[in-house]
Protein backbone atom coordinates (compact mmCIF):
# COMPACT_ATOMS: atom_id res chain seq x y z
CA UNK A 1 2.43 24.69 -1.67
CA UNK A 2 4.44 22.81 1.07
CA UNK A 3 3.96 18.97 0.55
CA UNK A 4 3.84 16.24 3.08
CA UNK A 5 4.37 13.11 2.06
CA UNK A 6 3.69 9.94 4.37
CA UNK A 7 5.54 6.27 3.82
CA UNK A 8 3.90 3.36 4.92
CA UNK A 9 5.75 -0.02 4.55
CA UNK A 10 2.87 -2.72 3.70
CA UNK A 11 2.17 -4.57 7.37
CA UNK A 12 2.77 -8.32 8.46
CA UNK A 13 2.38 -10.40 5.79
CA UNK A 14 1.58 -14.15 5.86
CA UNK A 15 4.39 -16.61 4.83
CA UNK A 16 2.15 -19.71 5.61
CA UNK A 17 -0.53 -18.63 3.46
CA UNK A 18 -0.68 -20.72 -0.08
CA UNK A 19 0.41 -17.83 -2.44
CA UNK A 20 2.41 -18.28 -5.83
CA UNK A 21 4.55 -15.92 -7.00
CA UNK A 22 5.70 -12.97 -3.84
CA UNK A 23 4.01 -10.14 -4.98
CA UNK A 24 0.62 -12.60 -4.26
CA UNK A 25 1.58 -12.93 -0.88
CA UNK A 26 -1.44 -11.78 1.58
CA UNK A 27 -1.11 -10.30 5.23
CA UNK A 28 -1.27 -12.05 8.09
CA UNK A 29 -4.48 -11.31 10.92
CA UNK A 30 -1.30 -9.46 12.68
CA UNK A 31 -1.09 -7.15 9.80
CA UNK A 32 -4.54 -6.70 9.07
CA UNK A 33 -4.76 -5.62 12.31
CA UNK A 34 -1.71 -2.74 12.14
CA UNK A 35 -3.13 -1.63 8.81
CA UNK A 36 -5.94 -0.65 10.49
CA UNK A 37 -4.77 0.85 13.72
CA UNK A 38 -2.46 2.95 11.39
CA UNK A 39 -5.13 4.12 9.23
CA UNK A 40 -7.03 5.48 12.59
CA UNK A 41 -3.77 6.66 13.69
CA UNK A 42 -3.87 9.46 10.78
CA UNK A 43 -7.36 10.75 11.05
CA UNK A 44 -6.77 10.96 14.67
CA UNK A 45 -3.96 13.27 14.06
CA UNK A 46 -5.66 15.13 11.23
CA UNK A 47 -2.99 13.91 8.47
CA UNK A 48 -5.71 12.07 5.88
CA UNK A 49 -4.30 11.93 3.08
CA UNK A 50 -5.42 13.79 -0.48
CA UNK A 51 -3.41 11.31 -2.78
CA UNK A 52 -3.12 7.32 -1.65
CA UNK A 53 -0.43 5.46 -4.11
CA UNK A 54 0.58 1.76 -3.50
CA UNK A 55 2.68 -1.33 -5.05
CA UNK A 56 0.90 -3.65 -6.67
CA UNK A 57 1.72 -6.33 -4.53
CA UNK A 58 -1.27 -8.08 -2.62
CA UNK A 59 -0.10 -7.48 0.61
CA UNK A 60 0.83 -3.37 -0.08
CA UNK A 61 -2.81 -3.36 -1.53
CA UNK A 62 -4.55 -4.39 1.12
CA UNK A 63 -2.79 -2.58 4.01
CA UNK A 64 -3.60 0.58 1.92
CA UNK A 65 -7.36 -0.19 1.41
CA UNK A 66 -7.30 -1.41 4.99
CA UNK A 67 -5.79 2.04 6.20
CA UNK A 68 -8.21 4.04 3.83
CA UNK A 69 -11.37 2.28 5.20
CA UNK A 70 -10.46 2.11 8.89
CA UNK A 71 -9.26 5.57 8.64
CA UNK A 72 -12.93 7.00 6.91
CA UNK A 73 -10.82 8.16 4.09
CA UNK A 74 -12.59 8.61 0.96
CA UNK A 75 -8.90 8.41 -0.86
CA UNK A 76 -8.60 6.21 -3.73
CA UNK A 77 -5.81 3.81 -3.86
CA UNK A 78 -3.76 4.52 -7.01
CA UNK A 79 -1.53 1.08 -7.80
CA UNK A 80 2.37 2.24 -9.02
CA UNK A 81 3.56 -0.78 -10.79
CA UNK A 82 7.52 1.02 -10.39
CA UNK A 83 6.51 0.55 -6.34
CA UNK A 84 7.35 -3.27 -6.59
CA UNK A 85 10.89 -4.04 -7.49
CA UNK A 86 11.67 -0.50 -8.10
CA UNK A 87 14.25 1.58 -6.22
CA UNK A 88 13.74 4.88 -4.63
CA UNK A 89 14.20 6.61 -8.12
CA UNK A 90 11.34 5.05 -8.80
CA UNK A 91 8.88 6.01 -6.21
CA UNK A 92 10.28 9.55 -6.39
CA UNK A 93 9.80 9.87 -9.93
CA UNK A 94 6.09 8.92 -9.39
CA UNK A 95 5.87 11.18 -6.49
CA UNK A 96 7.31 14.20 -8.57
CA UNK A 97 4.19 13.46 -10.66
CA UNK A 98 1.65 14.58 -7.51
CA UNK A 99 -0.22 17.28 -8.95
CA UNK A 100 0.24 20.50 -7.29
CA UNK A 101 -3.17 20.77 -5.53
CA UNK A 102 -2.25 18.02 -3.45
CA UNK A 103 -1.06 18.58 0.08
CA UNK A 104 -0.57 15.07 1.39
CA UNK A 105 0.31 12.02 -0.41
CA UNK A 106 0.64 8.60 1.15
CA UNK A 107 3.09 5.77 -0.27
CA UNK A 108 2.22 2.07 0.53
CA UNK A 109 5.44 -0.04 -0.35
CA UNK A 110 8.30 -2.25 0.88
CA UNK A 111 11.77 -2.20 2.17
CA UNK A 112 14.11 -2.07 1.83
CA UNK A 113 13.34 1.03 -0.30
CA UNK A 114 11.28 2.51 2.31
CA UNK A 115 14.20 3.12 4.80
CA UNK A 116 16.07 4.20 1.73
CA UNK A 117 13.72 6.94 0.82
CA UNK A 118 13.20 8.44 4.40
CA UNK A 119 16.92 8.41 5.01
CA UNK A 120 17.67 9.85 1.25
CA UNK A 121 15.13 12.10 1.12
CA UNK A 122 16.00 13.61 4.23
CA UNK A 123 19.42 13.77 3.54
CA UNK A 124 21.37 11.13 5.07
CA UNK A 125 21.11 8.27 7.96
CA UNK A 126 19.85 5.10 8.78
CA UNK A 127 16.36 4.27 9.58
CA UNK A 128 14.99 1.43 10.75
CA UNK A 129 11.43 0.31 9.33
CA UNK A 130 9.43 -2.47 10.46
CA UNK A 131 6.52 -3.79 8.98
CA UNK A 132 3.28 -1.13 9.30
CA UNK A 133 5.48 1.77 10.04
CA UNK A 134 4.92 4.63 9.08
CA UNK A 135 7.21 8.11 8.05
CA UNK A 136 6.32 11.82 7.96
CA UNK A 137 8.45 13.43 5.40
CA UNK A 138 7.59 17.34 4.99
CA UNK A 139 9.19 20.17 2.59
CA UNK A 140 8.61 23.51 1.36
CA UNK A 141 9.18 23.19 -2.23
CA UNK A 142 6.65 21.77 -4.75
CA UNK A 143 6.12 18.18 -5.70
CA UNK A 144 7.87 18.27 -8.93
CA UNK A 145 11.14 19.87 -7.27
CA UNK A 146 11.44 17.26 -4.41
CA UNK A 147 14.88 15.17 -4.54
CA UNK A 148 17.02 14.41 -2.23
CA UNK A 149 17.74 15.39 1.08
CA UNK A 150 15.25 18.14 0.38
CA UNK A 151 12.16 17.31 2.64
CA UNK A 152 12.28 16.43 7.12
CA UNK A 153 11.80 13.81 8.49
CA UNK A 154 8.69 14.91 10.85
CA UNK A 155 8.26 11.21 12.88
CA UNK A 156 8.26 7.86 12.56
CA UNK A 157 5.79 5.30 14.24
CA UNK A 158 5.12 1.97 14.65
CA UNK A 159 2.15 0.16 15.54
CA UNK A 160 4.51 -1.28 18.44
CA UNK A 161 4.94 2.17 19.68
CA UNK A 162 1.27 3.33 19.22
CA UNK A 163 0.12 0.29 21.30
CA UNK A 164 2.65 1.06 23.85
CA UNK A 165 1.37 4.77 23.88
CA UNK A 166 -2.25 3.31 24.74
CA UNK A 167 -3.23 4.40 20.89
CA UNK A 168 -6.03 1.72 20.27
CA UNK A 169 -7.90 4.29 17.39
């Protein structure tokens, strides 16, 4: 089955906020606030995803449950501890673990990894990804045979751009 896989980079987070260590670090209202719109930005555009997987990191965490609830998914967020400090081998190897009756899988994490994966897993280039953004990567092979520069890089929003667009959700 052809898999789509979706990469959202965790939205604004809040460097004023009393946190300790930086994977405690919450969002800021801004971010709450993209989290959202991007969430409603999916089910608008019938791309709800089957499989959620995030970081661990507070701020990844809650722009995925923030996504999943403005969004009316019923996905549950699965935390990848290899999401936070890990490279793209990482994610990938936990993304070649998708089980095949899976169509779409979204990926809550953090650059600069994210721009990484979109540009490696498409096969080459530099991508630029703010905070909230969002990647559709598709391919026609199974999860367990993606690697890179095998999938397309579909699009790439930002809440920026949705706003712009007149996108409110």
């Amino acid at each position: 089955m052809p898999c789509r896989l979706l990469l959202l980079r965790h939205a604004k987070s809040d460097w004023s906020a009393g946190f300790g260590a930086d994977r405690d670090r919450p969002l800021a209202q801004r971010g709450v606030q993209a989290a959202a719109l991007m969430g409603r930005f999916l089910t608008a555009s019938n791309r709800v995803p089957d499989l959620l997987l995030s970081s661990p990191a507070v701020r990844a965490r809650t722009t995925a449950q923030l996504a999943a609830e403005a969004g009316g998914w019923g996905t549950p967020v699965v935390i990848r501890d290899g999401f936070y400090g890990g490279g793209g081998e990482a994610v990938l190897a936990a993304v070649r673990e998708i089980d095949a009756r899976v169509e779409t899988a979204i990926a809550v994490g953090h650059e600069p990894v994210w721009s990484g994966l979109v540009g490696g897993l498409s096969g080459g280039g530099r991508v630029r990804f703010p905070t909230a953004a969002l990647a559709c990567l598709t391919s026609g092979c199974d999860w367990p045979d993606l690697d890179w520069g095998r999938m397309e890089l579909r699009w790439l929003v930002t809440p920026k751009l949705l706003k712009r667009s007149g996108f409110g959700g």
